[in-house]
C-alpha atoms as a PDB file:
ATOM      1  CA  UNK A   1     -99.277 -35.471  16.236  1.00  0.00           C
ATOM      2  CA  UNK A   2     -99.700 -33.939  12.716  1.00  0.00           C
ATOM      3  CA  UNK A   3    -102.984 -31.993  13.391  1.00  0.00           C
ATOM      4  CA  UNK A   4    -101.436 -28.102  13.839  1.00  0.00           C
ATOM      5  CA  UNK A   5    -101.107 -26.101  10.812  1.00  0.00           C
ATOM      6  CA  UNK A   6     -97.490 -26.625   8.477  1.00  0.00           C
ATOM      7  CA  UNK A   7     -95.271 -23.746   8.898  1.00  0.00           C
ATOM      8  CA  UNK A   8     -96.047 -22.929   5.377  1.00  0.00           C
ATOM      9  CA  UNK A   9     -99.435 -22.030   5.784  1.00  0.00           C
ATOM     10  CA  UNK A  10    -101.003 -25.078   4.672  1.00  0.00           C
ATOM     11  CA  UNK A  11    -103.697 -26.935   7.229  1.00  0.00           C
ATOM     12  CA  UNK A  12    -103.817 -30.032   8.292  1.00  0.00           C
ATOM     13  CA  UNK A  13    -105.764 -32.999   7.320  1.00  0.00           C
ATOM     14  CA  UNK A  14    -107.801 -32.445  10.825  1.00  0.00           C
ATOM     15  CA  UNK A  15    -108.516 -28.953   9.963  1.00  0.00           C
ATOM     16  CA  UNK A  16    -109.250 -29.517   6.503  1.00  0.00           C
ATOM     17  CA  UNK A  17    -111.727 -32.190   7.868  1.00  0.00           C
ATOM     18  CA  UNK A  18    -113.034 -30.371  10.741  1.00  0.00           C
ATOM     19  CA  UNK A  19    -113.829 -26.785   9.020  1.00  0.00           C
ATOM     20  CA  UNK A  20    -115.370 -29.072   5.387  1.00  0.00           C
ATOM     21  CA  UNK A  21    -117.638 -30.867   7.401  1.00  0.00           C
ATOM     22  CA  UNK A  22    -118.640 -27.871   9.792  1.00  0.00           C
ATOM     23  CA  UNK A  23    -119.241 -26.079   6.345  1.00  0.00           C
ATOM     24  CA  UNK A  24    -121.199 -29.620   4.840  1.00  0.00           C
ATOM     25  CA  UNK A  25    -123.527 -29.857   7.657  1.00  0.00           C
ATOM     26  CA  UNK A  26    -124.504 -26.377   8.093  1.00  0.00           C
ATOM     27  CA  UNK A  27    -125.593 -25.877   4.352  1.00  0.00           C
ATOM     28  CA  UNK A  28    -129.497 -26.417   3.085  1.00  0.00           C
ATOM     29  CA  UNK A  29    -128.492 -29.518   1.373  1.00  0.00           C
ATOM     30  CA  UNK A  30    -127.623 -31.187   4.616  1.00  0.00           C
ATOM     31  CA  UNK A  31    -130.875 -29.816   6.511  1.00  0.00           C
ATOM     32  CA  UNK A  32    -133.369 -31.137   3.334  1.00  0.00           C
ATOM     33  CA  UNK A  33    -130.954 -34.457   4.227  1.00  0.00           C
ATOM     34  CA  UNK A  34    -130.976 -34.840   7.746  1.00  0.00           C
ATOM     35  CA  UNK A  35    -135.513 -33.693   7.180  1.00  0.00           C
ATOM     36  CA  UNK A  36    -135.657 -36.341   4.264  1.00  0.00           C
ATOM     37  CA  UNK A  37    -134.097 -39.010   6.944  1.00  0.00           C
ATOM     38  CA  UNK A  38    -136.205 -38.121   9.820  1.00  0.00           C
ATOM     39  CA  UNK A  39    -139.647 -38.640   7.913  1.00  0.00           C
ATOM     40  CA  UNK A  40    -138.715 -41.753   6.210  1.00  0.00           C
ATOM     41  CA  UNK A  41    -137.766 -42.939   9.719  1.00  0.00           C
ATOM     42  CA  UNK A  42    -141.245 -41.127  10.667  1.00  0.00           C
ATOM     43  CA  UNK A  43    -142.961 -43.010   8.081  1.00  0.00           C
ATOM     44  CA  UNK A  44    -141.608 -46.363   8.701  1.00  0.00           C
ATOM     45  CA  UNK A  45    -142.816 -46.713  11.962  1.00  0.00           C
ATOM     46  CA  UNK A  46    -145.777 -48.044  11.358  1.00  0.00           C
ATOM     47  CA  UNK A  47    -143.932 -50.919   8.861  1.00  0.00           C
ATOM     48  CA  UNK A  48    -142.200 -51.737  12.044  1.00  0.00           C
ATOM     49  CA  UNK A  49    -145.103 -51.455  14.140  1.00  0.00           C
ATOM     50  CA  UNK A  50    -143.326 -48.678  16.255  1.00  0.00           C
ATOM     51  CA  UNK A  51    -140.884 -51.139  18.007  1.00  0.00           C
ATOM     52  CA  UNK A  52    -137.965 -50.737  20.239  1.00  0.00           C
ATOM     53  CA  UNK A  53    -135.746 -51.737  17.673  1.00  0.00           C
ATOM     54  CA  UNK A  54    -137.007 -48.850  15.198  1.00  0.00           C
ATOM     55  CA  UNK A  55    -136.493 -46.153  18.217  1.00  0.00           C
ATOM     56  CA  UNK A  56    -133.513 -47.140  18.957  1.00  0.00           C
ATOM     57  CA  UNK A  57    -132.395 -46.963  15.161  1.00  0.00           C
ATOM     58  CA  UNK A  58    -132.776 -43.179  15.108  1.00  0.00           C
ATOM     59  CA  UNK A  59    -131.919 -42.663  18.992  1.00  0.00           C
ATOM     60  CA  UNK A  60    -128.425 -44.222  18.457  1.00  0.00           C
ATOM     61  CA  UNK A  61    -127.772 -42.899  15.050  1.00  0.00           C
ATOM     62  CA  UNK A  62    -128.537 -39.227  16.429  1.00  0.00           C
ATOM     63  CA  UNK A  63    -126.309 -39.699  19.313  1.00  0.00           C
ATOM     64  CA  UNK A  64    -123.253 -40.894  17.527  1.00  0.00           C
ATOM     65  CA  UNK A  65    -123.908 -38.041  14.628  1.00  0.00           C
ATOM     66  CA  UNK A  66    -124.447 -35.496  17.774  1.00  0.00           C
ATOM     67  CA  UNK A  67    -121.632 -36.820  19.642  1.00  0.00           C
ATOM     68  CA  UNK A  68    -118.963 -36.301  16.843  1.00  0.00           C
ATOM     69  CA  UNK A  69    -120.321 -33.415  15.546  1.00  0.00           C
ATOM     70  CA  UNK A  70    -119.881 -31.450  19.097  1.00  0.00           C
ATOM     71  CA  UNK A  71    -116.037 -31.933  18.309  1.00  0.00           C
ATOM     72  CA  UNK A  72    -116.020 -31.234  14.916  1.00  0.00           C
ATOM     73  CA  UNK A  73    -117.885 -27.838  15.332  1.00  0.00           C
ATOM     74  CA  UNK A  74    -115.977 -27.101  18.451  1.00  0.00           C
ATOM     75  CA  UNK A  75    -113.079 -26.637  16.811  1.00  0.00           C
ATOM     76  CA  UNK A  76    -113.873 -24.969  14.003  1.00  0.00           C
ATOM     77  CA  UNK A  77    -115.287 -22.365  16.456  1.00  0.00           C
ATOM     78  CA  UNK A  78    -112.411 -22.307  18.518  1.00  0.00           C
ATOM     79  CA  UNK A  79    -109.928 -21.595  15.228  1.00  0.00           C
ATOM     80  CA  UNK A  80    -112.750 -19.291  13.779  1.00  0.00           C
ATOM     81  CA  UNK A  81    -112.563 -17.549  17.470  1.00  0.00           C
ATOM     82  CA  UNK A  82    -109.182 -16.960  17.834  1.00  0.00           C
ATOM     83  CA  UNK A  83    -108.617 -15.514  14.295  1.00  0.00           C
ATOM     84  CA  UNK A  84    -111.393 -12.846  15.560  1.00  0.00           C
ATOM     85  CA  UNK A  85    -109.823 -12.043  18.643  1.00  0.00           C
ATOM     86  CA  UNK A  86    -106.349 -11.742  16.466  1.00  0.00           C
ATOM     87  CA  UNK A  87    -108.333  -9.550  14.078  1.00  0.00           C
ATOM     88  CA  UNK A  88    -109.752  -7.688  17.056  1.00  0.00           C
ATOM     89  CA  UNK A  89    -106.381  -7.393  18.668  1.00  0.00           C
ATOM     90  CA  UNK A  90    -104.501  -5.812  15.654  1.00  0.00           C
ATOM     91  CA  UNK A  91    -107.248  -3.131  15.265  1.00  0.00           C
ATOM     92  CA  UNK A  92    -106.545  -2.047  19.203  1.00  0.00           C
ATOM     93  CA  UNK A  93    -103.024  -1.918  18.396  1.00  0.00           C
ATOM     94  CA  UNK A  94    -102.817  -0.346  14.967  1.00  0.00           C
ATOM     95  CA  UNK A  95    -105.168   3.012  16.681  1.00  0.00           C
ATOM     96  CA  UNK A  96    -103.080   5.341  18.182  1.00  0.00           C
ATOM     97  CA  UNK A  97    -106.244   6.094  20.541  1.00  0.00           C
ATOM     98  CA  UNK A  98    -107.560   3.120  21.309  1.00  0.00           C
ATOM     99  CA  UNK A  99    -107.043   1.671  24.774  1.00  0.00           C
ATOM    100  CA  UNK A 100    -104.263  -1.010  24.838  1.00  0.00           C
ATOM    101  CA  UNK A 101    -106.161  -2.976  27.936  1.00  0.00           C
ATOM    102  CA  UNK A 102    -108.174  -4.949  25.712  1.00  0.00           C
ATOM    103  CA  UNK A 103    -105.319  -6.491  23.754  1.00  0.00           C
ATOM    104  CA  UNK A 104    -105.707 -10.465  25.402  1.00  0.00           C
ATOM    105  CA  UNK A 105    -108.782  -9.878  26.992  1.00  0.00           C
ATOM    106  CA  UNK A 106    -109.783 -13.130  25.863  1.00  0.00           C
ATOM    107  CA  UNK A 107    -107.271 -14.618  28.650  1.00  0.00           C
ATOM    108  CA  UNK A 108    -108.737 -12.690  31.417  1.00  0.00           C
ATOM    109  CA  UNK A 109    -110.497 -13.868  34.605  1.00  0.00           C
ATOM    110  CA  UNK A 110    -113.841 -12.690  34.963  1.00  0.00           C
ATOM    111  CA  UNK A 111    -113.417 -10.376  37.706  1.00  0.00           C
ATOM    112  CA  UNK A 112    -110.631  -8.499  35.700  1.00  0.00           C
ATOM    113  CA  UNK A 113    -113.325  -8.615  32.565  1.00  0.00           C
ATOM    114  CA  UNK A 114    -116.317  -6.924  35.132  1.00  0.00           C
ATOM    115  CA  UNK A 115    -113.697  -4.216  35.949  1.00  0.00           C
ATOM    116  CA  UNK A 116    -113.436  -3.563  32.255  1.00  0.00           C
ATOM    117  CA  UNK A 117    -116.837  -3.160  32.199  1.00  0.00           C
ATOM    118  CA  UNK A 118    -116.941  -0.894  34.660  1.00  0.00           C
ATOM    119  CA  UNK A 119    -114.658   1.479  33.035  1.00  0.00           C
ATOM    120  CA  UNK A 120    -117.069   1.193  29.549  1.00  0.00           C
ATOM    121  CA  UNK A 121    -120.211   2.060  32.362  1.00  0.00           C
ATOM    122  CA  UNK A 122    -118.331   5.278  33.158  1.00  0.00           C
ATOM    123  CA  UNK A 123    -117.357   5.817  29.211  1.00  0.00           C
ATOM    124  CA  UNK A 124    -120.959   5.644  28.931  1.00  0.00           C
ATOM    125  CA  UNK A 125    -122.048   7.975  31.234  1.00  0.00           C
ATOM    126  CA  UNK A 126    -119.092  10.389  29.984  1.00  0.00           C
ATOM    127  CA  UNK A 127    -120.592  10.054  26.241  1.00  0.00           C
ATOM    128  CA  UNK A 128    -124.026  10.917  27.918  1.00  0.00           C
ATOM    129  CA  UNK A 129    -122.544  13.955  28.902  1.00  0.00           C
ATOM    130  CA  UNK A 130    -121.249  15.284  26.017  1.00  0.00           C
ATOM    131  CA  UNK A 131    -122.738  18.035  23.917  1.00  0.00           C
ATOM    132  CA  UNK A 132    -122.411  15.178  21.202  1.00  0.00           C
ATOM    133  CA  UNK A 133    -122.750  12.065  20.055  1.00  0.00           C
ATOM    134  CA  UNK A 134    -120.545  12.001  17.322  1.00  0.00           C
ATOM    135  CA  UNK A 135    -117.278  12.072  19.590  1.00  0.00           C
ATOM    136  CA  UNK A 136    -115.288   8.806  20.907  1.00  0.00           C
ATOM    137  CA  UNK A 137    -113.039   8.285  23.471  1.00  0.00           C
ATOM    138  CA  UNK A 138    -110.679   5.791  24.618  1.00  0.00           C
ATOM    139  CA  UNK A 139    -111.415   5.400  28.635  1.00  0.00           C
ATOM    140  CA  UNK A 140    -108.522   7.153  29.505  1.00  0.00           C
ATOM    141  CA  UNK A 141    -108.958   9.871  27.457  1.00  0.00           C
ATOM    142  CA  UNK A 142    -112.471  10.425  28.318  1.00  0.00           C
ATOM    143  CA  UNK A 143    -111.554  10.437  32.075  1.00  0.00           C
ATOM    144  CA  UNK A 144    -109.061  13.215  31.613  1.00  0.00           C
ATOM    145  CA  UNK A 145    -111.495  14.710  29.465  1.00  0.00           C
ATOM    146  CA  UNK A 146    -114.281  14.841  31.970  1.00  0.00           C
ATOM    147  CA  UNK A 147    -111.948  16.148  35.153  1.00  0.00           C
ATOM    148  CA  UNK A 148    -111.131  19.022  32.931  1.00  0.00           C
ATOM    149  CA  UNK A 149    -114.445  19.442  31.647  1.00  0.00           C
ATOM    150  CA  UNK A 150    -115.523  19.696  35.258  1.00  0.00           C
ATOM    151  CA  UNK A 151    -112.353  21.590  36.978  1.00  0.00           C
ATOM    152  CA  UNK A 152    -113.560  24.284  34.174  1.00  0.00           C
ATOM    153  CA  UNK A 153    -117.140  24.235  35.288  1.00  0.00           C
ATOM    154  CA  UNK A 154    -116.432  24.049  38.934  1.00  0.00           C
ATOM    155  CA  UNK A 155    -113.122  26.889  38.198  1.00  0.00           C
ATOM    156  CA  UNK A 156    -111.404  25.025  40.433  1.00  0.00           C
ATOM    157  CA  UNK A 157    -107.421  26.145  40.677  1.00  0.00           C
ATOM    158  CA  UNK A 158    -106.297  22.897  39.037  1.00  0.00           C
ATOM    159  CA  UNK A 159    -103.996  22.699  36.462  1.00  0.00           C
ATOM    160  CA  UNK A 160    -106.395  22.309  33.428  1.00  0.00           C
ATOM    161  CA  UNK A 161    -108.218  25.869  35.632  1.00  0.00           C
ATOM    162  CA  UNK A 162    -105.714  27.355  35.566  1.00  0.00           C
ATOM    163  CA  UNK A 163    -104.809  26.851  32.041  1.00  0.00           C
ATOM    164  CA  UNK A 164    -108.400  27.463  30.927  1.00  0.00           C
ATOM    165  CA  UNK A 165    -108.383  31.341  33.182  1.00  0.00           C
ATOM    166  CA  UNK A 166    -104.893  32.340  31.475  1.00  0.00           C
ATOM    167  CA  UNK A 167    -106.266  31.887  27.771  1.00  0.00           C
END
């Protein structure tokens, strides 16, 4: 099959297609088109005295259009999806604070997703905390953040207490 991209860069005829016609039919050109069609189809119903035959003209030529263009836009999304998660990726890994979990999220199960989300519910409620808005944190550094924050209130002898009573 020739429908993955050349190893020079170049697409293939299938993407080509796929992502000129995604572009094609979602312009204003196409709408006014697809309108214009619809009320001359409207308007000769009465020419063909509302028939079978002049339903089924516009129920089959919908399906077809519908049925092809569910591919078509499919996997335009699924190219235009992955080069966001790539994007998405190499912004995690180029920040020297940001937590490396999410790189490949996208490939997660859901219950490994919801635990994520737990972690960003407790980031949360460790932003809430904070004298500030305008600080971040990655969830591991707001964690450690927050145990010394609150060994410091509570004076416990921990290490970050201790520290804290010999300055």
């Amino acid at each position: 099959m020739k429908n993955k991209t050349h190893r020079d860069g170049k697409m293939s005829f299938f993407e080509r297609f796929a992502a000129r016609i995604t572009a094609l039919t979602g312009s204003t050109p196409a709408f006014i088109i697809a309108l214009s069609l619809v009320l001359i189809w409207g308007a000769t119903g009465p020419i063909f005295h509302f028939s079978e035959t002049w339903q089924l003209v516009i129920n089959t030529g919908t399906t077809i259009i519908t049925f092809l263009m569910v591919f078509l836009i499919q996997k335009t999304q699924n190219k235009d999806s992955l080069a966001i998660q790539l994007k998405l990726n190499e912004l995690i890994a180029a920040h020297d604070f940001a937590s490396n979990r999410l790189v490949n999220v996208e490939n997660m199960t859901e219950e490994e997703l919801k635990v994520i989300q737990r972690y960003y519910a407790r980031l949360s409620h460790f932003a809430q905390t904070e004298e500030t808005l305008q600080k971040s944190h990655s969830i591991d550094e707001a964690e450690r953040s927050h145990v010394m924050k609150k060994s410091l209130k509570d004076g416990r002898n921990s290490q970050f207490g201790k520290k804290a009573k010999e300055q």
